[in-house]
N, C-alpha and C. Protein backbone atom coordinates (compact mmCIF):
# COMPACT_ATOMS: atom_id res chain seq x y z
N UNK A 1 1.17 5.34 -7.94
CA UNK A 1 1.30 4.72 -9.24
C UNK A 1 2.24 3.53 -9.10
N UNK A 2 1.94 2.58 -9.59
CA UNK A 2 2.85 1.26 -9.74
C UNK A 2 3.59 0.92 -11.36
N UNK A 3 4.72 0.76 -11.36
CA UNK A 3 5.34 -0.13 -12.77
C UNK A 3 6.08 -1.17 -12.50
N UNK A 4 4.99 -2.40 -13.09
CA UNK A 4 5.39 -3.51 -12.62
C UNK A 4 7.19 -4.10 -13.48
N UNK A 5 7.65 -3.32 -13.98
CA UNK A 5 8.46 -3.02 -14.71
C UNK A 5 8.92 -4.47 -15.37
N UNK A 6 7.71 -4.90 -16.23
CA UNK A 6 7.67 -5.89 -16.93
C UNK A 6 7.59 -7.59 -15.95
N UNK A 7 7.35 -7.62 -15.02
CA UNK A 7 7.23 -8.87 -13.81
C UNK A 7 5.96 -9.18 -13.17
N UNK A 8 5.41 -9.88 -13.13
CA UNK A 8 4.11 -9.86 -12.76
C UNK A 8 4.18 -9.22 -10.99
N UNK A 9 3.65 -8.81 -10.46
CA UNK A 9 3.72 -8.04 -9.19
C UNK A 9 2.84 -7.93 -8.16
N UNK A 10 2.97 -8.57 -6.84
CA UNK A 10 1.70 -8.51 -5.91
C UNK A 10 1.79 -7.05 -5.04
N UNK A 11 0.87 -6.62 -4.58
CA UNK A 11 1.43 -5.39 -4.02
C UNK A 11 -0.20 -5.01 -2.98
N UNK A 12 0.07 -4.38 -1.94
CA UNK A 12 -0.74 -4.28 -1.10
C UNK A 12 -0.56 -2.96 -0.20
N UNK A 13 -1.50 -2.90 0.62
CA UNK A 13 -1.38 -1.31 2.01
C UNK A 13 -1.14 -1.68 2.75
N UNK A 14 -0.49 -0.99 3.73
CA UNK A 14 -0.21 -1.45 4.99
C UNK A 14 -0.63 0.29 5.96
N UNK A 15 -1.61 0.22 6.62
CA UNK A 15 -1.81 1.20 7.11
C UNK A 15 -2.08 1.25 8.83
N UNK A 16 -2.08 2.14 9.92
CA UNK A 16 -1.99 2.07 11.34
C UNK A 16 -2.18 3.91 11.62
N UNK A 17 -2.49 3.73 12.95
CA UNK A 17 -2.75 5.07 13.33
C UNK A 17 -1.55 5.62 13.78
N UNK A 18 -0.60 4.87 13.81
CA UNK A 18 0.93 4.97 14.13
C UNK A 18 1.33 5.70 13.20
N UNK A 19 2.63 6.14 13.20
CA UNK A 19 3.48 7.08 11.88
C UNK A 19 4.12 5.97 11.22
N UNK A 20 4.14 4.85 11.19
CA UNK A 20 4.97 3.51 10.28
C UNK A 20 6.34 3.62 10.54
N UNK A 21 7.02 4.57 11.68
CA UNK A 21 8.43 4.51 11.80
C UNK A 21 8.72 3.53 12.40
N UNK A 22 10.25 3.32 11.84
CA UNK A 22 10.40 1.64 12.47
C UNK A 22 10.07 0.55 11.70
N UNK A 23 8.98 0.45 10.45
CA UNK A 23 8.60 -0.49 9.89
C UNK A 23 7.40 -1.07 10.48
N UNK A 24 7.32 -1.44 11.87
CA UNK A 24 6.07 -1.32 11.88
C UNK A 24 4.27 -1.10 11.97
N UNK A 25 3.70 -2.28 11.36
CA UNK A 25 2.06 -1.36 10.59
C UNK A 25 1.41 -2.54 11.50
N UNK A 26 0.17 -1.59 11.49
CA UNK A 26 -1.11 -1.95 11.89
C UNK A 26 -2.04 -3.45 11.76
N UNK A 27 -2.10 -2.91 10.33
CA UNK A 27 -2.86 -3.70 9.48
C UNK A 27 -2.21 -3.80 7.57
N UNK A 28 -2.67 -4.85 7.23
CA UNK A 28 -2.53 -4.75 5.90
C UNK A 28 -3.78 -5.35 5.59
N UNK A 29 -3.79 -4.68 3.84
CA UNK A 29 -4.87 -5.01 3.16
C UNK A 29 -4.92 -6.43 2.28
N UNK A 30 -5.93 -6.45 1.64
CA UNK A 30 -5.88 -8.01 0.64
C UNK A 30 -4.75 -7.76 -0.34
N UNK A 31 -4.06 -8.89 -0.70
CA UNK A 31 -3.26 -8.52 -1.82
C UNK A 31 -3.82 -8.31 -3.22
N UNK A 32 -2.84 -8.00 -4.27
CA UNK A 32 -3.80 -7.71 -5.41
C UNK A 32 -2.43 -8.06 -6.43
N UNK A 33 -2.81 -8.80 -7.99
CA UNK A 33 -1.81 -8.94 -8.60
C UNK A 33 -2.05 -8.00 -9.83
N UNK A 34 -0.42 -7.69 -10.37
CA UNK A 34 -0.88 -6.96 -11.57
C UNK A 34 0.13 -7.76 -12.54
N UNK A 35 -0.50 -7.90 -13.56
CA UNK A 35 0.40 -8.93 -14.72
C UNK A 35 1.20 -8.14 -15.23
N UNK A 36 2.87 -8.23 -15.10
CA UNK A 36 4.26 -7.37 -15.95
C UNK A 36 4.12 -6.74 -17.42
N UNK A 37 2.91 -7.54 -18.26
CA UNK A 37 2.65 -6.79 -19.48
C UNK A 37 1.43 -5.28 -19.28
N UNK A 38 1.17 -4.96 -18.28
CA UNK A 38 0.61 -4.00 -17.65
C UNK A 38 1.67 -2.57 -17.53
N UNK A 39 0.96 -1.22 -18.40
CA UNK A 39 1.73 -0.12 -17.69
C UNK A 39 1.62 0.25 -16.47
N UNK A 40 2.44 1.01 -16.68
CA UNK A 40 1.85 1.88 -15.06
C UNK A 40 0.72 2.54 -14.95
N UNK A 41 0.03 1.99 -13.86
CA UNK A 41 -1.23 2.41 -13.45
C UNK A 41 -1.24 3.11 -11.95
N UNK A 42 -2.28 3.96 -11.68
CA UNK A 42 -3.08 4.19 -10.16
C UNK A 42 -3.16 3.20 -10.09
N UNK A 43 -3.22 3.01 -8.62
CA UNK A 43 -4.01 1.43 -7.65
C UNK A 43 -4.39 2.47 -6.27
N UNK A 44 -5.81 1.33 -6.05
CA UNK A 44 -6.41 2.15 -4.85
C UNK A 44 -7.06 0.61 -4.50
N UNK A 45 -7.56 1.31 -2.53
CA UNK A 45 -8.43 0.53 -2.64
C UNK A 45 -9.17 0.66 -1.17
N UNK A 46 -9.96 0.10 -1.10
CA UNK A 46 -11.23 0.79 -0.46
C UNK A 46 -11.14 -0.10 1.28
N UNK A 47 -11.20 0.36 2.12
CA UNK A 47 -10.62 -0.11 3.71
C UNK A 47 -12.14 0.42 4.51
N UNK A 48 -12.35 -0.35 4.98
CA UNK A 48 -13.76 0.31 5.81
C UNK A 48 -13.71 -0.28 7.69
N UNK A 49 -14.45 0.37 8.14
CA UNK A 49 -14.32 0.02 9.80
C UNK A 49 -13.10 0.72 10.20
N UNK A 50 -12.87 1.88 9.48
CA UNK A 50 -11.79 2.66 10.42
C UNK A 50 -12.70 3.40 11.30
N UNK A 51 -11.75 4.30 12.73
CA UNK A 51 -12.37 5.00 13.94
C UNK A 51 -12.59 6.11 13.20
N UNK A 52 -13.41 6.92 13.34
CA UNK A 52 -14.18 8.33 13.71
C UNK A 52 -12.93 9.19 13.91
N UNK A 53 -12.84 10.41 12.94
CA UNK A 53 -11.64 11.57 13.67
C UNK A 53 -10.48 10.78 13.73
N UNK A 54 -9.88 10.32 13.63
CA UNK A 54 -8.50 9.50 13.77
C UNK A 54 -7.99 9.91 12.46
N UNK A 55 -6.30 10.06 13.13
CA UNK A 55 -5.45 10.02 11.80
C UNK A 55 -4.50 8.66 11.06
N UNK A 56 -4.91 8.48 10.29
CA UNK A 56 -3.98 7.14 9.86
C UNK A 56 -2.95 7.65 8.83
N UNK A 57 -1.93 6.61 8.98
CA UNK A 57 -0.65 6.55 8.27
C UNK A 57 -0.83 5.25 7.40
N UNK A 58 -0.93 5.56 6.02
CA UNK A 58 -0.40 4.19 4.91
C UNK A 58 0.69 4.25 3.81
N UNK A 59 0.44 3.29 3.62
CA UNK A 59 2.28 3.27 2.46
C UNK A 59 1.68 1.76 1.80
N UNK A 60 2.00 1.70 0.36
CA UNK A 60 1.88 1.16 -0.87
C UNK A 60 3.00 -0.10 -0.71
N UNK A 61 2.96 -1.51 -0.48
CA UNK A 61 4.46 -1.68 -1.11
C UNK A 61 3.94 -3.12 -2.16
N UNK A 62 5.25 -3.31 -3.15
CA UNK A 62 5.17 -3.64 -3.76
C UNK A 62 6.10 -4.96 -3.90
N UNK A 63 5.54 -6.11 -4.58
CA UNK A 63 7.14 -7.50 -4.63
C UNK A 63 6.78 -7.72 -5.98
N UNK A 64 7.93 -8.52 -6.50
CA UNK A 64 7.90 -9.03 -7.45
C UNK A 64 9.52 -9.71 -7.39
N UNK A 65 9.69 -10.46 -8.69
CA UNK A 65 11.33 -10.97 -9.13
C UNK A 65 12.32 -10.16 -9.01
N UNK A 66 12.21 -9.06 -8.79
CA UNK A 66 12.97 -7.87 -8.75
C UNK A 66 13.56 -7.54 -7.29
N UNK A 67 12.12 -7.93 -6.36
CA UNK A 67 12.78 -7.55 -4.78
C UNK A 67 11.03 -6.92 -4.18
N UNK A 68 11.20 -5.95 -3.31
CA UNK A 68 10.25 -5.65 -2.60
C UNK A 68 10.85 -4.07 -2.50
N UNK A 69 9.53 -3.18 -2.93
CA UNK A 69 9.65 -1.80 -2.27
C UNK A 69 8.38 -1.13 -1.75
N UNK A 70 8.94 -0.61 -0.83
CA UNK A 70 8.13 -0.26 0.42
C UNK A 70 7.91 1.63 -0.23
N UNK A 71 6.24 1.92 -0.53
CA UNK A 71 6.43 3.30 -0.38
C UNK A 71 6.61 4.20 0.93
N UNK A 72 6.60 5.28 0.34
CA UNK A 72 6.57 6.61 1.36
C UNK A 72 5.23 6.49 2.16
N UNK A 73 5.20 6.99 3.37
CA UNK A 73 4.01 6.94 4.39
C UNK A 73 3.44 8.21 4.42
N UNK A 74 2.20 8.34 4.27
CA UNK A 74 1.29 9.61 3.72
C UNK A 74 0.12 9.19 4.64
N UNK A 75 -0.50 10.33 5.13
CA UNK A 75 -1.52 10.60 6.27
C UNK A 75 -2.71 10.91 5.72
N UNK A 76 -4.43 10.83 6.29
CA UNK A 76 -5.27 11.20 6.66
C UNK A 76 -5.84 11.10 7.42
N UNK A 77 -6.99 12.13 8.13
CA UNK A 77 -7.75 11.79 9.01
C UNK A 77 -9.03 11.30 8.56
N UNK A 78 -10.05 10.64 9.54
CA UNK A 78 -11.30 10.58 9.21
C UNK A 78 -11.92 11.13 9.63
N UNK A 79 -13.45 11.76 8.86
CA UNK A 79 -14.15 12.47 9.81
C UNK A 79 -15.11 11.88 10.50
C-alpha cells in the first residue's frame, strides 16, 4: 500500500534473485506517478521474462518532497 501523504509521488520495484541485502537490486521496473490528492492505494505491477523455478526478492520504494523510502524485501518463486 502507498500514501502519498499529500505530495505527488513516483515510486517503482526493484526486484533480483538476490536477497536485496546490501541495497543492491537486479532490476527495476517502469516508474509510475501517483498525484498527493490520491489516498492510499494497492499498487502492483506486472514483470514478465522472469526464469522458470527461481526465487526472486522485491521491495516497493517510493520518492517524493518528503525524501525516499525503500520497502521491506518479500520473496517468491516461479513455477
Amino acid at each position: 500500500r502507498l500514501d502519498p501523504n499529500g505530495a505527488n509521488t513516483t515510486y517503482w520495484f526493484e526486484y533480483s534473485e538476490d536477497s536485496l541485502v546490501g541495497g543492491i537490486i537486479g532490476t527495476m521496473t517502469a516508474t509510475q506517478t501517483m498525484n498527493g490528492d490520491e489516498a492510499t492505494i494497492g499498487v502492483k505491477v506486472d514483470v514478465t521474462d522472469l526464469r522458470r523455478n527461481t526465487k526472486y526478492y522485491y521491495r516497493m520504494v517510493a520518492r517524493n518532497e518528503f525524501g525516499t523510502v525503500v520497502g521491506g524485501s518479500v520473496s517468491f518463486r516461479t513455477k
